[in-house]
PDB file of N, CA and C in Angstrom:
ATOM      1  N   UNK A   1     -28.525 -11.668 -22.910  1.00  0.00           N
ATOM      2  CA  UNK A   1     -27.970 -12.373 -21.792  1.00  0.00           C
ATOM      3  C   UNK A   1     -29.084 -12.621 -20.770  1.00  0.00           C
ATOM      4  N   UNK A   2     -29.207 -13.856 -20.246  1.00  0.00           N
ATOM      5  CA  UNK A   2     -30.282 -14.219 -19.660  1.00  0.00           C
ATOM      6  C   UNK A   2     -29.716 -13.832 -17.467  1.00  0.00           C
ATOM      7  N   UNK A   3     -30.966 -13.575 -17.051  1.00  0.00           N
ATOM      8  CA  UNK A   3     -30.480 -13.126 -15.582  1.00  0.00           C
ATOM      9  C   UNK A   3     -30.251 -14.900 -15.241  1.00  0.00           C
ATOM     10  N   UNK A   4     -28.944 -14.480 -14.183  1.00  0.00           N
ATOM     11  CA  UNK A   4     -28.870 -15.696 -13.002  1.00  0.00           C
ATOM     12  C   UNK A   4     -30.327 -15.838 -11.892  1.00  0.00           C
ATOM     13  N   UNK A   5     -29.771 -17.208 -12.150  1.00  0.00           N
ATOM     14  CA  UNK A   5     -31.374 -17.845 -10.785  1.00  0.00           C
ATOM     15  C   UNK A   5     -30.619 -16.799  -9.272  1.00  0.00           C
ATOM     16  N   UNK A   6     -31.955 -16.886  -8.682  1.00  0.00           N
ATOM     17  CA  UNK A   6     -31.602 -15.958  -7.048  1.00  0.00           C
ATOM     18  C   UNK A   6     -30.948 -16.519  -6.449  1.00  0.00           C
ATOM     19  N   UNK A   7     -30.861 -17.698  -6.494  1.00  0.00           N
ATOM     20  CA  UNK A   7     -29.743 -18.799  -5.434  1.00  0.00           C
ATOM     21  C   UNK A   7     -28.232 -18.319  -5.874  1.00  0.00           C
ATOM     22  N   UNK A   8     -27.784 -17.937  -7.018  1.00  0.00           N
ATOM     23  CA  UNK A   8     -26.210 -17.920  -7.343  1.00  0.00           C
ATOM     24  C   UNK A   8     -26.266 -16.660  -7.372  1.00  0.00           C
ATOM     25  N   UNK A   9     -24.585 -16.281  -6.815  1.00  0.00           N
ATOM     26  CA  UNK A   9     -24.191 -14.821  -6.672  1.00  0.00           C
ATOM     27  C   UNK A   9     -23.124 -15.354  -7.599  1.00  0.00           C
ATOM     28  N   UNK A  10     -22.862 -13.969  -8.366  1.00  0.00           N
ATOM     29  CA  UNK A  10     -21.477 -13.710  -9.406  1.00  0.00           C
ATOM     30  C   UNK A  10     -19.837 -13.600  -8.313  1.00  0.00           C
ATOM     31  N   UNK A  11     -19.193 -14.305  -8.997  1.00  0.00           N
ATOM     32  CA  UNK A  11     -17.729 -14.479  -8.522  1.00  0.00           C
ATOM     33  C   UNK A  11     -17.528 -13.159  -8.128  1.00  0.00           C
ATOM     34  N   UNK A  12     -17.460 -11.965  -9.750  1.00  0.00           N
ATOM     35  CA  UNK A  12     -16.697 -11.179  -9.495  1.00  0.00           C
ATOM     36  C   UNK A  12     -17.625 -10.424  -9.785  1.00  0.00           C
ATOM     37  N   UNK A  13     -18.639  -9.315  -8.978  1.00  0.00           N
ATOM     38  CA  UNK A  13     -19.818  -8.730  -9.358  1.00  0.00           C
ATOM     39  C   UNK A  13     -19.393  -7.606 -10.037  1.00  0.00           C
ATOM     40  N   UNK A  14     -20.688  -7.185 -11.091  1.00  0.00           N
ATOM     41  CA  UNK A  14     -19.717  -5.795 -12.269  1.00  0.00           C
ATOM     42  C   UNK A  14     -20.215  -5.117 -11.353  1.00  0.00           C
ATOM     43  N   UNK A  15     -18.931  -3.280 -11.854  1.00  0.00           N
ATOM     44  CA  UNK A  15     -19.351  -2.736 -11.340  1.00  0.00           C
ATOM     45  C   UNK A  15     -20.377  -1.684 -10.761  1.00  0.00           C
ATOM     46  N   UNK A  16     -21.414  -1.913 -11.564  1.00  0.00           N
ATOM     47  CA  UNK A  16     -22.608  -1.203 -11.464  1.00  0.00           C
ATOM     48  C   UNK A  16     -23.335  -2.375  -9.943  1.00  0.00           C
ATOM     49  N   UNK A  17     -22.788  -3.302  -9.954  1.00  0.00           N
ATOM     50  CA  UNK A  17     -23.666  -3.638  -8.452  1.00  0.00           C
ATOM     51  C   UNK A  17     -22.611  -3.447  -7.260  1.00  0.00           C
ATOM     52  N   UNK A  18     -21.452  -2.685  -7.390  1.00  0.00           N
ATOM     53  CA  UNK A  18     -20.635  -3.090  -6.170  1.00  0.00           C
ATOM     54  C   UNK A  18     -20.570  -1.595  -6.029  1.00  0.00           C
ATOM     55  N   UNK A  19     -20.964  -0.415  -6.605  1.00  0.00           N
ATOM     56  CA  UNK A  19     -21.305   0.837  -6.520  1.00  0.00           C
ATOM     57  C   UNK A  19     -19.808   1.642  -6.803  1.00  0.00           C
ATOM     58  N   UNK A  20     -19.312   2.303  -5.896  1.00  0.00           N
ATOM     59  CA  UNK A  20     -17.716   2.460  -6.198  1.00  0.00           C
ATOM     60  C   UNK A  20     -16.794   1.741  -6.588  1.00  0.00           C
ATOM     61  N   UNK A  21     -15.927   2.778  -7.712  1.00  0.00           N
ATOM     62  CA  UNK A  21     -14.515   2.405  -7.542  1.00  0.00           C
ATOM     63  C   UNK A  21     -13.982   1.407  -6.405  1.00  0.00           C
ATOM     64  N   UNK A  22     -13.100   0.506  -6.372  1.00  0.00           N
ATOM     65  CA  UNK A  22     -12.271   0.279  -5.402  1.00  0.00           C
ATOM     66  C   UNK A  22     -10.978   1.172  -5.769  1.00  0.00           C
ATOM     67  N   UNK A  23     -10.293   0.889  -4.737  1.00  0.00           N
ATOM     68  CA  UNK A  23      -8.633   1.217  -4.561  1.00  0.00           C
ATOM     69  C   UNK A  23      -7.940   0.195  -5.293  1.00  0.00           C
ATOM     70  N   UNK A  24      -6.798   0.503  -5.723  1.00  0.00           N
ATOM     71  CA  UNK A  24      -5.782  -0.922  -6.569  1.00  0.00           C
ATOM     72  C   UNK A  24      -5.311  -1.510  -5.463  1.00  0.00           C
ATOM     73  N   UNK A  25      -5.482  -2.678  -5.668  1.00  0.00           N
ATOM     74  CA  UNK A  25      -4.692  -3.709  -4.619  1.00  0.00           C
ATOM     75  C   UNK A  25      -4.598  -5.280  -4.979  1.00  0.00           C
ATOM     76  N   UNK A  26      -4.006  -5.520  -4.318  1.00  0.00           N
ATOM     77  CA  UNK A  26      -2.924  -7.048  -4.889  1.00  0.00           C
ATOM     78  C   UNK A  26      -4.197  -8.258  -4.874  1.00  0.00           C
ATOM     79  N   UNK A  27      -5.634  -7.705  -4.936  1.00  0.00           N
ATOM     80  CA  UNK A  27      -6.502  -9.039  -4.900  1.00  0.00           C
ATOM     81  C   UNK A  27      -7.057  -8.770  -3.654  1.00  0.00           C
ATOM     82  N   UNK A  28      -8.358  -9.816  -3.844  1.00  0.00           N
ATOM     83  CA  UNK A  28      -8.774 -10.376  -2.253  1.00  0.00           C
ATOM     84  C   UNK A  28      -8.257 -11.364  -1.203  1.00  0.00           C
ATOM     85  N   UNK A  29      -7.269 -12.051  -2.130  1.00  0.00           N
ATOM     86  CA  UNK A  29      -6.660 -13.212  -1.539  1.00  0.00           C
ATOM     87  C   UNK A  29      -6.060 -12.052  -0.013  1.00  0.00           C
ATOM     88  N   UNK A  30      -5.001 -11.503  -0.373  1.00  0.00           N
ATOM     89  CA  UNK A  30      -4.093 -10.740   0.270  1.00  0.00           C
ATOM     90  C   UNK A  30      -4.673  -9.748   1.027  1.00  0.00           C
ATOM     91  N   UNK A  31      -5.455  -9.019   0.932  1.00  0.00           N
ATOM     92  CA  UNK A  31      -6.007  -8.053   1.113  1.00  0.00           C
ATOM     93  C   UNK A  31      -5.032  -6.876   1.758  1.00  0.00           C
ATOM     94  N   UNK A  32      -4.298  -6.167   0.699  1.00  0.00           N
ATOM     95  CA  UNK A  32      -3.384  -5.841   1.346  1.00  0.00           C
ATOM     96  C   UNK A  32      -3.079  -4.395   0.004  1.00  0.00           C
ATOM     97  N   UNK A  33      -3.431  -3.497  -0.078  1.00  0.00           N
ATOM     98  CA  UNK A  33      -3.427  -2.015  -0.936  1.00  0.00           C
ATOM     99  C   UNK A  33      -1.741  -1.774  -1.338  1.00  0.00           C
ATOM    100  N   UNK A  34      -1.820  -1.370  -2.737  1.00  0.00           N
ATOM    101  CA  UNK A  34      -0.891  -0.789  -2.987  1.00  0.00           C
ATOM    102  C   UNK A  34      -0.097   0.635  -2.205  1.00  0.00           C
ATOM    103  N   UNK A  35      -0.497   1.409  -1.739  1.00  0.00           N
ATOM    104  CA  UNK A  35       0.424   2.182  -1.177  1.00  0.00           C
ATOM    105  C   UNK A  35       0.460   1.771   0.508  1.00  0.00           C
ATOM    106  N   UNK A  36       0.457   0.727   0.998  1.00  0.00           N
ATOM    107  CA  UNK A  36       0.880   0.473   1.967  1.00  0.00           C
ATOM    108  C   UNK A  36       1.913  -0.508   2.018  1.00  0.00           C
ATOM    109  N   UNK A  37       1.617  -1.694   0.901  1.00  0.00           N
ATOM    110  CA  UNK A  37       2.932  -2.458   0.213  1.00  0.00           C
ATOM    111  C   UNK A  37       3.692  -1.786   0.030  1.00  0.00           C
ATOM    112  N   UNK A  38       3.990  -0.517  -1.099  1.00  0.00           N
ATOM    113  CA  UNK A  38       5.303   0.495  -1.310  1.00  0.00           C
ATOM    114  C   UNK A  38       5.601   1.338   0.290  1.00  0.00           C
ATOM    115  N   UNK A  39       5.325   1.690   1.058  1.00  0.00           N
ATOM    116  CA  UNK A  39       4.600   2.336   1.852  1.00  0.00           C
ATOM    117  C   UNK A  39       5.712   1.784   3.298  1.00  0.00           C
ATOM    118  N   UNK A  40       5.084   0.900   3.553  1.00  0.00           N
ATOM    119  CA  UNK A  40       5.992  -0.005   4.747  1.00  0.00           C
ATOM    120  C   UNK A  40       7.478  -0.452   4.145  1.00  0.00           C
ATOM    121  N   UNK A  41       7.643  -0.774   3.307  1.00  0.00           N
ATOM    122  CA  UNK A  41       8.810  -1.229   3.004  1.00  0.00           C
ATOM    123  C   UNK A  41      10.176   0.058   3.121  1.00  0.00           C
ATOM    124  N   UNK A  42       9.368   1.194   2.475  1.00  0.00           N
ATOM    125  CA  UNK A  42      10.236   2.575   2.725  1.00  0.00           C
ATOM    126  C   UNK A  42      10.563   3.275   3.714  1.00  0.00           C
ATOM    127  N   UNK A  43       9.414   2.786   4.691  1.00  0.00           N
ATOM    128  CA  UNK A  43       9.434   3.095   6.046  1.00  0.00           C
ATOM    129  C   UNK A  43      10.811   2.467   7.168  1.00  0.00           C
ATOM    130  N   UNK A  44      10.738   1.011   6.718  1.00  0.00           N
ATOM    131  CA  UNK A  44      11.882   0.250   7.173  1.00  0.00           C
ATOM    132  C   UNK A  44      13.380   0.540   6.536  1.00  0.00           C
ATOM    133  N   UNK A  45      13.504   1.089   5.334  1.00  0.00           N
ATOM    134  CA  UNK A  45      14.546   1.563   4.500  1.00  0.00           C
ATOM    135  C   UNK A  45      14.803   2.967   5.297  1.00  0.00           C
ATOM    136  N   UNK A  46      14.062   3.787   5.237  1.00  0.00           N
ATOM    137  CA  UNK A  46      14.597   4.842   5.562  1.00  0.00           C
ATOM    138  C   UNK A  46      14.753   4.852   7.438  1.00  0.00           C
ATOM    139  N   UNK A  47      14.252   4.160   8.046  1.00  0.00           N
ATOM    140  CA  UNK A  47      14.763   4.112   9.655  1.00  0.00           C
ATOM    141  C   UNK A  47      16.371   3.222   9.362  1.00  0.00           C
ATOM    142  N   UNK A  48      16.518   2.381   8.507  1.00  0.00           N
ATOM    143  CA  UNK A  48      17.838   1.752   8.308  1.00  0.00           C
ATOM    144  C   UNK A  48      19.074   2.335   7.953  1.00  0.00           C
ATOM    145  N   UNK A  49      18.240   3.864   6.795  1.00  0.00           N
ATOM    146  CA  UNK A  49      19.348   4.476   6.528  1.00  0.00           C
ATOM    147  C   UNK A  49      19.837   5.805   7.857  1.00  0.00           C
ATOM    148  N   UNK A  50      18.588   5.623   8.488  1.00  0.00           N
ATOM    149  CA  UNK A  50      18.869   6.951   9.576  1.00  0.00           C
ATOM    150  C   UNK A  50      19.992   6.122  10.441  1.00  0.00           C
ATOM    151  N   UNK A  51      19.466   5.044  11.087  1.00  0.00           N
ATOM    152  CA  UNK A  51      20.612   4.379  12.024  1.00  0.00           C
ATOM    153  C   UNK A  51      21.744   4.141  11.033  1.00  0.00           C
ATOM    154  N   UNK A  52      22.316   3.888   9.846  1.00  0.00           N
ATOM    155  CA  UNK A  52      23.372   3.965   9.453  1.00  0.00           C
ATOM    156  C   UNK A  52      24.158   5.671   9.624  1.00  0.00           C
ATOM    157  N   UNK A  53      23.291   6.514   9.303  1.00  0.00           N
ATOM    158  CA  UNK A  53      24.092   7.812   9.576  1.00  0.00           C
ATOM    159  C   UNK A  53      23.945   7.960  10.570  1.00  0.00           C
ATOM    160  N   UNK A  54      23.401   7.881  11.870  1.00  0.00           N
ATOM    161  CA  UNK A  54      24.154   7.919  13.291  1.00  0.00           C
ATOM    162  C   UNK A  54      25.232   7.287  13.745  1.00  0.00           C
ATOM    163  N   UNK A  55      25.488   6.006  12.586  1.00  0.00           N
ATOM    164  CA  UNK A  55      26.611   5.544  13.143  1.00  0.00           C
ATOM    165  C   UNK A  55      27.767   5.403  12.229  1.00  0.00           C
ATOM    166  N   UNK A  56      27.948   6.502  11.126  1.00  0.00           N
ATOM    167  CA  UNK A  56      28.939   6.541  10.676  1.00  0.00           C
ATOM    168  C   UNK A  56      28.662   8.243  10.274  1.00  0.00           C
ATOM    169  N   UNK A  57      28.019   8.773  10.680  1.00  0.00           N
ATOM    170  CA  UNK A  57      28.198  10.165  10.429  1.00  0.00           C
ATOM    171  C   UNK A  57      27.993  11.281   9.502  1.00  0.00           C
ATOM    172  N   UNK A  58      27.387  10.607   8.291  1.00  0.00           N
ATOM    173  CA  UNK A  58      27.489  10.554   7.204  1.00  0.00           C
ATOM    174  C   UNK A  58      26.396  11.146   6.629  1.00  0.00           C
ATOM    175  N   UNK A  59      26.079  12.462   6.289  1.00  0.00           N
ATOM    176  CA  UNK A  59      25.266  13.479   5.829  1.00  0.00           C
ATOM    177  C   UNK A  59      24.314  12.619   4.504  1.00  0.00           C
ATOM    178  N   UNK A  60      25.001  11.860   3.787  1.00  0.00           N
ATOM    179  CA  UNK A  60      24.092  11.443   2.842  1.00  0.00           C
ATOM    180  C   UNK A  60      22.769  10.547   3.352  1.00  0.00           C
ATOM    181  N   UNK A  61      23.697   9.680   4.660  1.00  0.00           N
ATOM    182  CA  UNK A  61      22.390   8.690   4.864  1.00  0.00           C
ATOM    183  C   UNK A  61      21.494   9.574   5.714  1.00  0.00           C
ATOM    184  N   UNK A  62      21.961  10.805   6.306  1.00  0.00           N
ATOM    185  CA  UNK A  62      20.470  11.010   7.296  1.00  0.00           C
ATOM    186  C   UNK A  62      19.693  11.576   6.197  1.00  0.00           C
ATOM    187  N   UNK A  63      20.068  12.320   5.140  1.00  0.00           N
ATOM    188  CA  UNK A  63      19.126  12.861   4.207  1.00  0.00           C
ATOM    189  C   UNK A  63      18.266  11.887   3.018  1.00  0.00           C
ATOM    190  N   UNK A  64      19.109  10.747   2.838  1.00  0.00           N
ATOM    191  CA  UNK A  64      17.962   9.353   2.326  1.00  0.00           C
ATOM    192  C   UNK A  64      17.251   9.306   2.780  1.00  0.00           C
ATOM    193  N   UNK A  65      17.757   8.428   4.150  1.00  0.00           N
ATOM    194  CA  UNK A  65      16.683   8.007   5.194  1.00  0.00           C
ATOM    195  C   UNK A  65      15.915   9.083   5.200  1.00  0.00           C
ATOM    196  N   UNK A  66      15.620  10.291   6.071  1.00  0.00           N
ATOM    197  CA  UNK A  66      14.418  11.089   5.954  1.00  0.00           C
ATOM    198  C   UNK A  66      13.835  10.833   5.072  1.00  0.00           C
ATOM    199  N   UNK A  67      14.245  11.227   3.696  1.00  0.00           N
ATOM    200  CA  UNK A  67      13.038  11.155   2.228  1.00  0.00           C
ATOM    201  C   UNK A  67      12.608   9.930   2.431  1.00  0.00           C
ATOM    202  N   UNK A  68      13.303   8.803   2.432  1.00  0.00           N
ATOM    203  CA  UNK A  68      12.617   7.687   2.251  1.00  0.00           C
ATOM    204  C   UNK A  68      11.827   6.966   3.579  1.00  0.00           C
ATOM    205  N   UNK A  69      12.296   8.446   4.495  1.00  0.00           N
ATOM    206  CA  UNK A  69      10.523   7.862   5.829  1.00  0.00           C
ATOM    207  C   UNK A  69       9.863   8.674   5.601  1.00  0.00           C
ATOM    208  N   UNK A  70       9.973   9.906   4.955  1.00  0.00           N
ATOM    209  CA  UNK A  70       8.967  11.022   4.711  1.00  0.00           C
ATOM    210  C   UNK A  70       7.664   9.732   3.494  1.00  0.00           C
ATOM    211  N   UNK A  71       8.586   9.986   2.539  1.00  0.00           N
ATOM    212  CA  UNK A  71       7.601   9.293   1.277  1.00  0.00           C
ATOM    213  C   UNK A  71       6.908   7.834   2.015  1.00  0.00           C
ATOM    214  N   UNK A  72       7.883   7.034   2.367  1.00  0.00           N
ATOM    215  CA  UNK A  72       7.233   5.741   3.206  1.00  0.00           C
ATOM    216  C   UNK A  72       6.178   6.129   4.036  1.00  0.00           C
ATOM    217  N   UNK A  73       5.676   6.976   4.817  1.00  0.00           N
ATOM    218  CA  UNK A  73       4.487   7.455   5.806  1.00  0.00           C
ATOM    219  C   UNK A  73       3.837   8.044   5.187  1.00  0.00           C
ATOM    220  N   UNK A  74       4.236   8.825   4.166  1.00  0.00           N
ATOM    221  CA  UNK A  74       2.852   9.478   3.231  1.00  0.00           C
ATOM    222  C   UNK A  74       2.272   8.086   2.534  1.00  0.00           C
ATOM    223  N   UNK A  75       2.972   7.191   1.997  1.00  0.00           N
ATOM    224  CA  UNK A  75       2.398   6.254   1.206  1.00  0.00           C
ATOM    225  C   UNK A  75       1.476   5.371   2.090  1.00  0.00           C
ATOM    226  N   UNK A  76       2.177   5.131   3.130  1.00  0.00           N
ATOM    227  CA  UNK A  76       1.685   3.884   4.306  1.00  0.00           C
ATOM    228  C   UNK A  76       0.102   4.648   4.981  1.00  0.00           C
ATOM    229  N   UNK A  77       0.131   6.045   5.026  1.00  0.00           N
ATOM    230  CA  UNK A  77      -1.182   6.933   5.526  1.00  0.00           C
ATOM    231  C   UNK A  77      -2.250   7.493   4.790  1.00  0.00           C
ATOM    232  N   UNK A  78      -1.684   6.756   3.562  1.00  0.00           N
ATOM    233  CA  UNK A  78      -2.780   7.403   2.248  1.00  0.00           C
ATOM    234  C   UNK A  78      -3.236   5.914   1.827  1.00  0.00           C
ATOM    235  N   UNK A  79      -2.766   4.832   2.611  1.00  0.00           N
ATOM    236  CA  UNK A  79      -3.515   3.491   2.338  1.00  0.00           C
ATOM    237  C   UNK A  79      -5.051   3.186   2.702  1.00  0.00           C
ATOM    238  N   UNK A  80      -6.169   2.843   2.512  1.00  0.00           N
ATOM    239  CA  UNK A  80      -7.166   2.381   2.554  1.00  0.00           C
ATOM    240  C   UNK A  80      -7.508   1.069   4.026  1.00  0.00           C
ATOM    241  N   UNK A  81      -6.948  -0.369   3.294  1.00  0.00           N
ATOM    242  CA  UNK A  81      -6.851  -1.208   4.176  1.00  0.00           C
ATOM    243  C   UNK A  81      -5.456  -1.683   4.274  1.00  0.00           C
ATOM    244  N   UNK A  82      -5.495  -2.307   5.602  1.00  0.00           N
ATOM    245  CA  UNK A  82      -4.237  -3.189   5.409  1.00  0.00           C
ATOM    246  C   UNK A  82      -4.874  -4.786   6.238  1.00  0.00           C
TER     247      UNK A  82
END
């Protein structure tokens, strides 16, 4: 395989020139990490299910909601970029 002229850079450089691993994430377009995509969305689920059990009383939704803001903030704080 012959080297590129110095004027052109590679689209997608291997990874022996970009040094680390990256993180998984939805592309460069977006720039936007997988555990903050799962992450925020659970966050908004579980504040939805808390205000549903304040307003109907209801032992199941405050204990969703928690898990699903507990897990939503671990996911959303273990993200990279957003």
């Amino acid at each position: 395989m012959t080297r590129m002229p110095p004027g052109r850079r590679e689209v997608y450089p291997s990874r022996r020139a970009t040094g680390e691993r990256r993180g998984p994430s939805f592309g460069p377009r977006l720039n936007v990490s997988v555990p903050i995509s799962i992450g925020l969305p659970l966050l908004v689920v579980g504040l939805a299910l808390l205000l549903a059990a304040y307003s109907s009383g209801r032992i199941v939704f405050l204990v969703a909601g928690a898990a699903a803001l507990a897990v939503g903030l671990t996911a959303f704080a273990s993200g990279k970029r957003l």
